[in-house]
Protein backbone atom coordinates (compact mmCIF):
# COMPACT_ATOMS: atom_id res chain seq x y z
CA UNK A 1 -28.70 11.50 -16.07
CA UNK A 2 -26.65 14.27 -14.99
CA UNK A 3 -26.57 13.38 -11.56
CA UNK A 4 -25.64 9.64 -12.68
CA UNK A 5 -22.58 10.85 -14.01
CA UNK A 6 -21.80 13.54 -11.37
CA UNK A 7 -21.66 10.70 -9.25
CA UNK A 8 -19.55 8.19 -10.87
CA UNK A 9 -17.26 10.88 -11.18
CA UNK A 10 -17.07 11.91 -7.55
CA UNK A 11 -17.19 8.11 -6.53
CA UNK A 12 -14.62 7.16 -9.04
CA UNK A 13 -12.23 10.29 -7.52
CA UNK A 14 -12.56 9.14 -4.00
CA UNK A 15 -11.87 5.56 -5.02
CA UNK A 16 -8.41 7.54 -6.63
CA UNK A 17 -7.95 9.11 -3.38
CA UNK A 18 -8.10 5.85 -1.01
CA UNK A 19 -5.53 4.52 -3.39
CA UNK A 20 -3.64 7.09 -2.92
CA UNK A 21 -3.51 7.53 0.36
CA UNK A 22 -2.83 3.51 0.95
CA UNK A 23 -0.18 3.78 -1.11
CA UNK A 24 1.95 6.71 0.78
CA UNK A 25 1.38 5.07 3.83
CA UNK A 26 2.64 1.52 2.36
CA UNK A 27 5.23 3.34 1.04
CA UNK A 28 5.81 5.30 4.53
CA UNK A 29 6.05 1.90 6.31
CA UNK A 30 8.49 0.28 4.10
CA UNK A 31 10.82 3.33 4.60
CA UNK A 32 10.45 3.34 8.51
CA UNK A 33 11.53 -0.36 8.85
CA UNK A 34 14.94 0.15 7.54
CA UNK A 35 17.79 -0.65 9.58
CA UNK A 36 19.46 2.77 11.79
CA UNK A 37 21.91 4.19 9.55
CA UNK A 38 21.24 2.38 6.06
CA UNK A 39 20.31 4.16 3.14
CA UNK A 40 17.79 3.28 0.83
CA UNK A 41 19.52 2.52 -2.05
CA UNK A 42 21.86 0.64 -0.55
CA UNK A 43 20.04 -1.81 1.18
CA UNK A 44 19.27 -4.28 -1.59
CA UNK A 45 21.13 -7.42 -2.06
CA UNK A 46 22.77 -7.49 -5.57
CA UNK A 47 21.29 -10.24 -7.81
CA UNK A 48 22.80 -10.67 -11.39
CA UNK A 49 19.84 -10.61 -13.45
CA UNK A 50 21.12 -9.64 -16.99
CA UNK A 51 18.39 -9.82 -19.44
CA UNK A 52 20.15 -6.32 -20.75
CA UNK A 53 23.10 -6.02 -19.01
CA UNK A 54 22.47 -4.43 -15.97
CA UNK A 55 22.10 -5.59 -12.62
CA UNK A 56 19.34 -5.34 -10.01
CA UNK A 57 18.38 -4.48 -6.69
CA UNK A 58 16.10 -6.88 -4.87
């Protein structure tokens, strides 16, 4: 029973780290395919949805 549970917990902690890794290098391509010489932040089109008054980014 022990090594059951050793298990799932090693297999459930790679499973964590796959994620993780797929996600930095989603994340890594969606920075890299910005135009030269726009920021970030500034490189969503404004869209006025107000549900509490604010605006945002899409």
């Amino acid at each position: 029973m022990t090594y059951l549970a050793g298990s799932l917990v090693a297999l459930w902690f790679c499973g964590l780290l796959f994620f993780a890794g797929r996600s930095l290098n989603l994340t890594r391509r969606v920075m890299n395919n910005l135009a030269p010489g726009e920021s970030y932040w500034g490189s969503g089109d404004v869209k006025s949805i107000t549900p509490l008054g604010g605006e945002f980014r899409i």
